[in-house]
N, C-alpha and C. Protein backbone atom coordinates (compact mmCIF):
# COMPACT_ATOMS: atom_id res chain seq x y z
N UNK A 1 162.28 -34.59 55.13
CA UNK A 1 162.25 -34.85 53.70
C UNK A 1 163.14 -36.05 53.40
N UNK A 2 162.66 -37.00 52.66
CA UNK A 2 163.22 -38.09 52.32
C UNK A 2 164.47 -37.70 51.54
N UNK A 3 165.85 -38.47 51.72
CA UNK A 3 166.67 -38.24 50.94
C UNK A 3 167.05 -38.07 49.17
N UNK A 4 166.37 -39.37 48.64
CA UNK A 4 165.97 -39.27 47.55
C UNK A 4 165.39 -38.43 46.80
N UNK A 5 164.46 -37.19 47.23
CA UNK A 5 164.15 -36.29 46.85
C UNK A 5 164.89 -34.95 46.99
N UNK A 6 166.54 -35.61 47.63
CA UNK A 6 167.04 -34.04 46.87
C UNK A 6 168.24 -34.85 45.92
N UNK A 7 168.51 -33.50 45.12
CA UNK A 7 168.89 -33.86 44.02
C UNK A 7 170.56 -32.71 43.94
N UNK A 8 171.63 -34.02 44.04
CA UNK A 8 172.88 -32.90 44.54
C UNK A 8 173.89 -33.36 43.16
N UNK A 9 174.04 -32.14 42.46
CA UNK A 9 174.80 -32.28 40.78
C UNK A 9 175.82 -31.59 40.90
N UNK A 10 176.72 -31.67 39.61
CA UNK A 10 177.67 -30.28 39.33
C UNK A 10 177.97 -30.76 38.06
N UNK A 11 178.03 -29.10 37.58
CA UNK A 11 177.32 -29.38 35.42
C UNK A 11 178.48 -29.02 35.25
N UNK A 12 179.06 -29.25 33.81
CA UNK A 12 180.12 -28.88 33.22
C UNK A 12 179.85 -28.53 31.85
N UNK A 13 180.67 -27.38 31.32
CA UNK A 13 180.60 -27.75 29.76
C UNK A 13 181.67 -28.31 29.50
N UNK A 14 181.55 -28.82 28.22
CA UNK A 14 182.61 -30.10 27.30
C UNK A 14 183.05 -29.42 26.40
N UNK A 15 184.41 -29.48 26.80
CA UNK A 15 186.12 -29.56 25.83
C UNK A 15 186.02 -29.88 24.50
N UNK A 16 186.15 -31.27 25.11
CA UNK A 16 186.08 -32.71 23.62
C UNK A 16 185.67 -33.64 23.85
N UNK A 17 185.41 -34.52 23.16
CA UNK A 17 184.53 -36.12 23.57
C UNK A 17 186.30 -37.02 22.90
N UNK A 18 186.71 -37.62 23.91
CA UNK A 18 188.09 -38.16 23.65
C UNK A 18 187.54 -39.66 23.42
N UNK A 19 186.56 -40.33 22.73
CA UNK A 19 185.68 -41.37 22.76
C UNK A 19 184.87 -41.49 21.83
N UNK A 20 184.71 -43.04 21.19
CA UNK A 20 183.18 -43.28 20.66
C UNK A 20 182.23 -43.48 21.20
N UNK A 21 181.37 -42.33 21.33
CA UNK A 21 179.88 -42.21 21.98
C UNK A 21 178.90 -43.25 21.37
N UNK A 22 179.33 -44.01 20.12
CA UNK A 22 178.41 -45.42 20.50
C UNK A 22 178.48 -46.32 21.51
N UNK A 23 179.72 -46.25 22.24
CA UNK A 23 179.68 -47.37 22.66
C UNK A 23 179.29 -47.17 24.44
N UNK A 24 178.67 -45.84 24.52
CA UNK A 24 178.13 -45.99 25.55
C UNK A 24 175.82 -45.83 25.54
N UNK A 25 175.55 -46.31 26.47
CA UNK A 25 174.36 -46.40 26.36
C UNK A 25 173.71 -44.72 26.04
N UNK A 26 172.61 -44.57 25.58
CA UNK A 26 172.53 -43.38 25.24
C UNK A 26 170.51 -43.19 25.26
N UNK A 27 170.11 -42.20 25.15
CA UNK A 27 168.62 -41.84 25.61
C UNK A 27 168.36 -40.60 24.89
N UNK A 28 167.03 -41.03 24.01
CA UNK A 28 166.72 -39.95 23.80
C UNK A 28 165.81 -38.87 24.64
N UNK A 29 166.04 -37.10 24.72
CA UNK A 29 165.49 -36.59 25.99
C UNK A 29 164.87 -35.33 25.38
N UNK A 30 163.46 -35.13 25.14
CA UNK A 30 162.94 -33.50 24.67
C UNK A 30 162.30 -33.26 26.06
N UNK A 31 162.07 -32.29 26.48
CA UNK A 31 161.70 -31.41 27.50
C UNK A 31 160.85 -30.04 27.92
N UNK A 32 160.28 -30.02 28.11
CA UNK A 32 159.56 -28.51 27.74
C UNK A 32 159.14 -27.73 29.46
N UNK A 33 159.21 -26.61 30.02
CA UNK A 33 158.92 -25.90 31.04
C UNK A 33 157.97 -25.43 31.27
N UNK A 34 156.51 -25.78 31.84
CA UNK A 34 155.05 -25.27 32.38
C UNK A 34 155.78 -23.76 33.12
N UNK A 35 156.80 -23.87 34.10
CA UNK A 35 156.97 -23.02 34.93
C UNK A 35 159.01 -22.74 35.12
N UNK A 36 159.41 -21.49 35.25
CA UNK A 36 160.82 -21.92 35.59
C UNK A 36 160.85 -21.09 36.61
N UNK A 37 160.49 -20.78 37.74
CA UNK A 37 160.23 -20.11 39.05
C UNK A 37 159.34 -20.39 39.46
N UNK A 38 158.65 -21.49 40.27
CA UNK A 38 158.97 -22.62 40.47
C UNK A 38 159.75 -23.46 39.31
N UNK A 39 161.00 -24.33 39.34
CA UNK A 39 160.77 -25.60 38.18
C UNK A 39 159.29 -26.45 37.94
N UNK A 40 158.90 -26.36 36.88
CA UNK A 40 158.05 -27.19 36.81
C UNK A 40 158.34 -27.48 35.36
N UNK A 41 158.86 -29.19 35.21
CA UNK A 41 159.80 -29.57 34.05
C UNK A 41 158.49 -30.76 33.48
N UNK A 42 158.49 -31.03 32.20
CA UNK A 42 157.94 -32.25 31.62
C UNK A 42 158.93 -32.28 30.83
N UNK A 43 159.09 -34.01 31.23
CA UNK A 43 160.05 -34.67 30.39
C UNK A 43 160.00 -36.03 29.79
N UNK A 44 159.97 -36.17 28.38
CA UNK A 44 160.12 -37.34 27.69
C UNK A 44 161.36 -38.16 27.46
N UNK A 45 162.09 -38.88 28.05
CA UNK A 45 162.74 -40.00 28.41
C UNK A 45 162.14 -41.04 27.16
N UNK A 46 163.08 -41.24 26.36
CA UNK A 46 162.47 -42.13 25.10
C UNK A 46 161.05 -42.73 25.14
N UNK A 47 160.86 -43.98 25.91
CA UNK A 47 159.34 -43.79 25.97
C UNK A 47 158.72 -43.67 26.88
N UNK A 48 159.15 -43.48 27.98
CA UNK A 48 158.80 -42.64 29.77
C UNK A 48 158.25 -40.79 29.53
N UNK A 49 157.35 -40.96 30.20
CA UNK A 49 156.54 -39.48 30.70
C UNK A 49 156.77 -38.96 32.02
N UNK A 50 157.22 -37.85 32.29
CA UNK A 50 157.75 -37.61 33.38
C UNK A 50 157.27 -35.98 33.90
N UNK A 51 156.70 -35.92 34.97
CA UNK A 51 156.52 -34.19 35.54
C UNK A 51 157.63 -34.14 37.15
N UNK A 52 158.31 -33.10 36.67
CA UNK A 52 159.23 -32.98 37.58
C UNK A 52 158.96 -31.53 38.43
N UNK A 53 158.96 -31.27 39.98
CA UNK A 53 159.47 -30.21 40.36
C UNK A 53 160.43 -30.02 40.88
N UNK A 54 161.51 -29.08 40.70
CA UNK A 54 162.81 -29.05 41.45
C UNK A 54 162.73 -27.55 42.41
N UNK A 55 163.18 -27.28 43.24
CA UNK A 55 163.49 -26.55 43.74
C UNK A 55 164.33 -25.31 43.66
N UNK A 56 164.43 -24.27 44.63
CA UNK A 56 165.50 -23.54 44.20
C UNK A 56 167.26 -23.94 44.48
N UNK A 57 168.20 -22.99 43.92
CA UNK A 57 169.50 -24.05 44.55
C UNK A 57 170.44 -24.43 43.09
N UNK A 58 171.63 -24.40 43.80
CA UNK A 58 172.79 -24.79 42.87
C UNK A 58 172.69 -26.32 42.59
N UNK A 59 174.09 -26.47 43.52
CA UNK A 59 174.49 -27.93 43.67
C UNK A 59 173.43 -28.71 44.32
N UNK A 60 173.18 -28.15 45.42
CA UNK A 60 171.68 -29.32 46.41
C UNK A 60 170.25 -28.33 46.05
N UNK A 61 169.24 -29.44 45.86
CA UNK A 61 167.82 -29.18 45.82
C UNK A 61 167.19 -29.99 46.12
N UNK A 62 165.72 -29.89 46.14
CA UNK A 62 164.89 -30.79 46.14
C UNK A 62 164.32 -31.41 45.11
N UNK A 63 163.93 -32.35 44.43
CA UNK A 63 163.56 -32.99 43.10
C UNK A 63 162.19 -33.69 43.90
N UNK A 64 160.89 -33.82 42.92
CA UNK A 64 159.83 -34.46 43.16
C UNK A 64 159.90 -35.21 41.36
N UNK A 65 159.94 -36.02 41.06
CA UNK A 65 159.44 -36.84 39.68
C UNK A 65 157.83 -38.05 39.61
N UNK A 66 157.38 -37.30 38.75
CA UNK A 66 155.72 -38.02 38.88
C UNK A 66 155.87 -38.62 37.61
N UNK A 67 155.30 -39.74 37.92
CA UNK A 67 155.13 -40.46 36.31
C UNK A 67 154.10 -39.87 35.18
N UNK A 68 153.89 -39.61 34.12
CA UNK A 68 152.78 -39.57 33.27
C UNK A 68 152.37 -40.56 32.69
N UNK A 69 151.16 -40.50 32.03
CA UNK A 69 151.19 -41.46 30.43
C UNK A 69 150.91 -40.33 29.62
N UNK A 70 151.53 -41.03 28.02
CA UNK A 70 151.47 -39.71 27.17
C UNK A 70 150.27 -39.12 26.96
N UNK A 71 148.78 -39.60 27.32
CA UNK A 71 148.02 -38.62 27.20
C UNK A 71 148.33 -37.22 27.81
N UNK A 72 148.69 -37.82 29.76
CA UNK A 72 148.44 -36.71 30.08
C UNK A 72 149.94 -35.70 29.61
N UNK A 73 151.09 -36.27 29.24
CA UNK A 73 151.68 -35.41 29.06
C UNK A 73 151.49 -34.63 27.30
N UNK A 74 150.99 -35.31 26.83
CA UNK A 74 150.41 -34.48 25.44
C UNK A 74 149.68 -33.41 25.56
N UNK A 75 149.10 -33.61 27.07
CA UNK A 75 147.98 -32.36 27.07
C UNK A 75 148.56 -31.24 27.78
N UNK A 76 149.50 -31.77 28.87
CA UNK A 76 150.22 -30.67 29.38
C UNK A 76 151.20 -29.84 28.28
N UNK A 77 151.85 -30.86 27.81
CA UNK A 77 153.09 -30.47 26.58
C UNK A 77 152.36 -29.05 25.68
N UNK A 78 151.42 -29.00 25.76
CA UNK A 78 150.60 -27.97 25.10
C UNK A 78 150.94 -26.18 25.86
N UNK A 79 151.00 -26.82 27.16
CA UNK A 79 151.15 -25.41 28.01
C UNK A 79 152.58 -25.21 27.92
N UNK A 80 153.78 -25.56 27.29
CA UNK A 80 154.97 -25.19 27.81
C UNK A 80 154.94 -24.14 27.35
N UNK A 81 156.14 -23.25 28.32
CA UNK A 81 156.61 -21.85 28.02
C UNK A 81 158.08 -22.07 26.72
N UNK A 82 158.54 -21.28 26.37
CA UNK A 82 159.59 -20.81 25.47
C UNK A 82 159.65 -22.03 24.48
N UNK A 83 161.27 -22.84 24.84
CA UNK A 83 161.25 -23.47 23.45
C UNK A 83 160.86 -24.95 23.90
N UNK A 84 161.20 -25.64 23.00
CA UNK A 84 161.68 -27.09 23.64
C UNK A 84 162.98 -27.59 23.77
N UNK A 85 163.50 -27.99 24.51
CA UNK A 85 164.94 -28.73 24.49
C UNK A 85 164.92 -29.90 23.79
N UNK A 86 165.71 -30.15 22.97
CA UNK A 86 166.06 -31.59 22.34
C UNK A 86 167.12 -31.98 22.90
N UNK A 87 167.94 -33.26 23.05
CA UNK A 87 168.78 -33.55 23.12
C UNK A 87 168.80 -35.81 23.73
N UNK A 88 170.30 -35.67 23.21
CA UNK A 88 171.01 -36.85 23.24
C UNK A 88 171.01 -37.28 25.02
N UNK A 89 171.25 -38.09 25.39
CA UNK A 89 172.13 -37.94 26.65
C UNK A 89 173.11 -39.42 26.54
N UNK A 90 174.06 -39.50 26.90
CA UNK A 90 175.12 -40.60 27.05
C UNK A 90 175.48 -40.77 28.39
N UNK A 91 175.35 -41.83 29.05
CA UNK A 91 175.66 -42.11 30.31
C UNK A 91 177.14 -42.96 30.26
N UNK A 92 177.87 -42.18 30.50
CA UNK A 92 179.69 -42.66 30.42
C UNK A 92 180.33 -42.79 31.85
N UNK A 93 180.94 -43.76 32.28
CA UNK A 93 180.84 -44.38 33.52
C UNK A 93 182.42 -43.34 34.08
N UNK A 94 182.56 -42.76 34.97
CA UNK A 94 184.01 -42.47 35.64
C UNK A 94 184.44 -43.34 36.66
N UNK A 95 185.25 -42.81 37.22
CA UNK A 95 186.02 -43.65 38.41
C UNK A 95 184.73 -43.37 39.85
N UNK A 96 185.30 -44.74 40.26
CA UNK A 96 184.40 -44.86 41.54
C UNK A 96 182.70 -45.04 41.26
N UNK A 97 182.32 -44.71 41.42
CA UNK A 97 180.39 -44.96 41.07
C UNK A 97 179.96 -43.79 40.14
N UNK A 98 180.56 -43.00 39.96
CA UNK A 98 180.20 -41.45 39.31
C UNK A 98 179.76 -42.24 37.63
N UNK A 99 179.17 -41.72 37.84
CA UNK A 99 178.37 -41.74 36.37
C UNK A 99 178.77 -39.90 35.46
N UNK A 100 178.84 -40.54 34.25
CA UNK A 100 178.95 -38.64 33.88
C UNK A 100 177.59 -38.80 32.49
N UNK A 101 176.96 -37.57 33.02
CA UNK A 101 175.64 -37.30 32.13
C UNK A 101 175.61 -36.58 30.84
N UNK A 102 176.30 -37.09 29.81
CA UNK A 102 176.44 -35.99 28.99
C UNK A 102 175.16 -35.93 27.91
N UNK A 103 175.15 -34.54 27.96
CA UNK A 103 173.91 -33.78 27.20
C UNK A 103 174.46 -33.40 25.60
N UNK A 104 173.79 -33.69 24.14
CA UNK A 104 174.12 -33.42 23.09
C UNK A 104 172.84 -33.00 22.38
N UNK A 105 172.89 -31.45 22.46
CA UNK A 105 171.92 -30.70 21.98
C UNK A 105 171.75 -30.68 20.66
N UNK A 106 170.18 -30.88 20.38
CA UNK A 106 169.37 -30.92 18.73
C UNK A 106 168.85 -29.34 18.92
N UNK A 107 168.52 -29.37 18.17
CA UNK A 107 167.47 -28.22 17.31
C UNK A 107 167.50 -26.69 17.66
N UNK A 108 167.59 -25.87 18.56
CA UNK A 108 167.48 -24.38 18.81
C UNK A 108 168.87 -24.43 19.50
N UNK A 109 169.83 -25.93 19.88
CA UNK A 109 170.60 -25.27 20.52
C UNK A 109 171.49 -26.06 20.24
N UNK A 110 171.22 -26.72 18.74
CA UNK A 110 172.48 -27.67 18.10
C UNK A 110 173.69 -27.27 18.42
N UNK A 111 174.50 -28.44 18.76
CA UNK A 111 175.79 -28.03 19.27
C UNK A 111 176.35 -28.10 20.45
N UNK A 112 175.19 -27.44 21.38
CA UNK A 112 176.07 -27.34 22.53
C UNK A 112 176.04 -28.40 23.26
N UNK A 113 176.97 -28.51 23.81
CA UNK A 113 177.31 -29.89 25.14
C UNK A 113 177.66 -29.78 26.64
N UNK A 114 176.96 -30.33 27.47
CA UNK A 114 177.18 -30.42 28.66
C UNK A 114 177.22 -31.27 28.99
N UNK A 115 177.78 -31.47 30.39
CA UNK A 115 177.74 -33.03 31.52
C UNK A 115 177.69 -32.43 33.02
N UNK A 116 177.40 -33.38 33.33
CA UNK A 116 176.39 -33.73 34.53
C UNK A 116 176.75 -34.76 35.67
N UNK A 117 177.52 -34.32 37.11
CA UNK A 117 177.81 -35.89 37.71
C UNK A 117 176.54 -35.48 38.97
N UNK A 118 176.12 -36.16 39.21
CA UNK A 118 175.03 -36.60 40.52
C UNK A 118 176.21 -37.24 41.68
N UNK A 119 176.06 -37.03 42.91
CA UNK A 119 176.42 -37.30 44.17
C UNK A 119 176.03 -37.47 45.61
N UNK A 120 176.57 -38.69 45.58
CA UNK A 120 175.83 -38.50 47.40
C UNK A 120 175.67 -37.63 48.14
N UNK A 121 176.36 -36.67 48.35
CA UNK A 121 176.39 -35.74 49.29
C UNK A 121 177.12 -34.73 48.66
N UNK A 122 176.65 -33.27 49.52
CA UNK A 122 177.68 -32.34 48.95
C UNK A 122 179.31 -32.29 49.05
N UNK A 123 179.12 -32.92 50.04
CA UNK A 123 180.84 -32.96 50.32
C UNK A 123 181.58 -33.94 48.93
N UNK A 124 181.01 -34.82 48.89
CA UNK A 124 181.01 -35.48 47.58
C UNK A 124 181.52 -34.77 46.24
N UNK A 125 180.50 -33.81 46.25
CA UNK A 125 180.51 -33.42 45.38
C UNK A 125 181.97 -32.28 44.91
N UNK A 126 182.08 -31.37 45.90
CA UNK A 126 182.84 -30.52 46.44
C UNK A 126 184.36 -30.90 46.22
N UNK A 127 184.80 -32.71 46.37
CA UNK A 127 185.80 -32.69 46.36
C UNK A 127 186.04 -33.50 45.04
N UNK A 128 185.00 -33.68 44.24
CA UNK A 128 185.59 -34.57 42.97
C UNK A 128 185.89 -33.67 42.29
N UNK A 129 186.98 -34.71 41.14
CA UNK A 129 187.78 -33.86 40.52
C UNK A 129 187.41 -34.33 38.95
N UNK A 130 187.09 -33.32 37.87
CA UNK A 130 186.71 -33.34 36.49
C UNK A 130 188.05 -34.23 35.65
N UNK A 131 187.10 -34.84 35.21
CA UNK A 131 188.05 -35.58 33.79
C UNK A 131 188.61 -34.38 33.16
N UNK A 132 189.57 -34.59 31.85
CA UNK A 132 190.19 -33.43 31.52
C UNK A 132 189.70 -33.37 30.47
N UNK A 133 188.36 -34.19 30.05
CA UNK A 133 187.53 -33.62 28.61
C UNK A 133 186.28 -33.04 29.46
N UNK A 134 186.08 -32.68 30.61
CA UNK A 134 185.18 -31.97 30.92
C UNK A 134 185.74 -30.46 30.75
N UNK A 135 185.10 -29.21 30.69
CA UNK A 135 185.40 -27.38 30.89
C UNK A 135 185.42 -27.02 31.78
N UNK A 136 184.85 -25.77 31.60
CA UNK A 136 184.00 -24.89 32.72
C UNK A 136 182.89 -25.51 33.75
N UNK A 137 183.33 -25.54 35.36
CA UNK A 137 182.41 -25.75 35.85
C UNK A 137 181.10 -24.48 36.06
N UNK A 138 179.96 -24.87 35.36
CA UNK A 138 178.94 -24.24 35.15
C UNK A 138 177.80 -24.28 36.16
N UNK A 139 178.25 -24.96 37.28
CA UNK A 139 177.17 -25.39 38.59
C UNK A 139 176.33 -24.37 38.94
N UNK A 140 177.23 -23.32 38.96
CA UNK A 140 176.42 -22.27 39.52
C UNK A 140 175.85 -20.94 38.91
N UNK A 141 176.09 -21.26 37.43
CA UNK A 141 175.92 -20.26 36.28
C UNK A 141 174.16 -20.45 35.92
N UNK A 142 173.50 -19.95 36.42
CA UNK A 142 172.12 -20.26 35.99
C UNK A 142 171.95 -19.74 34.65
N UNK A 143 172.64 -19.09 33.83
CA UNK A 143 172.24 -18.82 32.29
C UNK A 143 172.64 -20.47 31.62
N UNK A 144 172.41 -21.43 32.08
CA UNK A 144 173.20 -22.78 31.54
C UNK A 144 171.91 -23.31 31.87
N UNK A 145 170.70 -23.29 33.25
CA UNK A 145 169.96 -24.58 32.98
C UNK A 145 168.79 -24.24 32.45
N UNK A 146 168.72 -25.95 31.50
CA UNK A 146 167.85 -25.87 30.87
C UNK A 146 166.18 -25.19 30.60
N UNK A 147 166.03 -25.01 32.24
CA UNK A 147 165.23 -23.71 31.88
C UNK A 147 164.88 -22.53 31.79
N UNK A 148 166.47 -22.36 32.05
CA UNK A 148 166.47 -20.88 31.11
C UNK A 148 167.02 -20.88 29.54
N UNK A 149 167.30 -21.61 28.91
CA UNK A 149 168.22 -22.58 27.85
C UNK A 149 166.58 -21.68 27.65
N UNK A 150 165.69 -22.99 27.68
CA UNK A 150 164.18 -23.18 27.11
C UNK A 150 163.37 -21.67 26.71
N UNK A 151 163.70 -20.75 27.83
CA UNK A 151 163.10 -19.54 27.62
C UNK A 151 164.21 -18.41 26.80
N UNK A 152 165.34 -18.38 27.24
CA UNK A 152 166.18 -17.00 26.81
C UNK A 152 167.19 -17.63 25.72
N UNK A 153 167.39 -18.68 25.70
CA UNK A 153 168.00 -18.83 24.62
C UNK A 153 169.63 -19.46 24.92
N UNK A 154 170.91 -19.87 24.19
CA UNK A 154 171.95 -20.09 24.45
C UNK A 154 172.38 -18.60 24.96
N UNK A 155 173.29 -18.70 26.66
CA UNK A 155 174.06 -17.64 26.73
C UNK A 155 174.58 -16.62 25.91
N UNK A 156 174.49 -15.65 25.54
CA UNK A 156 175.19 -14.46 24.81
C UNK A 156 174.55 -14.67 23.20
N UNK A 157 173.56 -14.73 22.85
CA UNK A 157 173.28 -14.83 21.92
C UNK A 157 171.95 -14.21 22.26
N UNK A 158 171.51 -13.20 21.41
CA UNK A 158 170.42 -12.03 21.52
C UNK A 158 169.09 -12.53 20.65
């Protein structure tokens, strides 16, 4: 399996934003789930169409990303399960190459915030250390990703 197709993260929830989030680049991101056992993700990337499968797995998985055009994702967008995800994303640069992904939720789940660093390797991953406006590391909390977000709702809320 080609490297590029796995996909090695560790999620956080957010403290505080110690920053003006204009002044980093930012994307708008809605999302909707055909499947969440298998992942099977469609995703709109401001004006990019996207069908994703991910794998099972925490920190390391496998990621496949197929391009759409909005027909075909208009027609799929029809089959999603539960809700839709809205949200912001801000790409805010850390030390060394780390990028941090932060997520700023619209509509069923206004409010909440997460981030996101991607890494070369697990070991990578394993030994970086969180800014101190990042939280809880949530890597391995599956009531946090988005597709279960999409189907059950924010954690602890009935």
């Amino acid at each position: 399996m080609d490297k590029k197709n796995i996909e090695i993260e560790r999620k956080f929830l957010v403290k505080d934003i110690p920053f003006d989030l204009k002044l980093f680049e930012s994307s708008f991101i809605r999302q909707g789930f055909l499947c969440i056992d298998p992942c099977l993700r469609l995703r709109q990337k401001d004006d990019n169409y996207v069908f994703t499968f991910k794998g099972r797995g925490y920190i390391k998985r496998i990621e496949f990303e197929y391009p759409l055009s909005f027909e075909q994702f208009s027609f799929l967008w029809k089959k999603i399960e539960g809700k839709e995800i809205i949200k912001r994303r801000y790409l805010i640069p850390l030390y060394g190459d780390y990028v941090a992904e932060l997520d700023i939720y619209e509509g069923e789940l206004l409010g909440f915030k997460n981030v996101e660093v991607e890494f070369p390797s697990e070991e990578a991953a394993n030994e970086f250390v969180p800014p101190k406006w990042f939280g809880k590391d949530i890597s391995f909390v599956t009531e946090y990703t988005n597709s279960n977000l999409s189907i059950f709702g924010f954690p602890g809320k009935k």
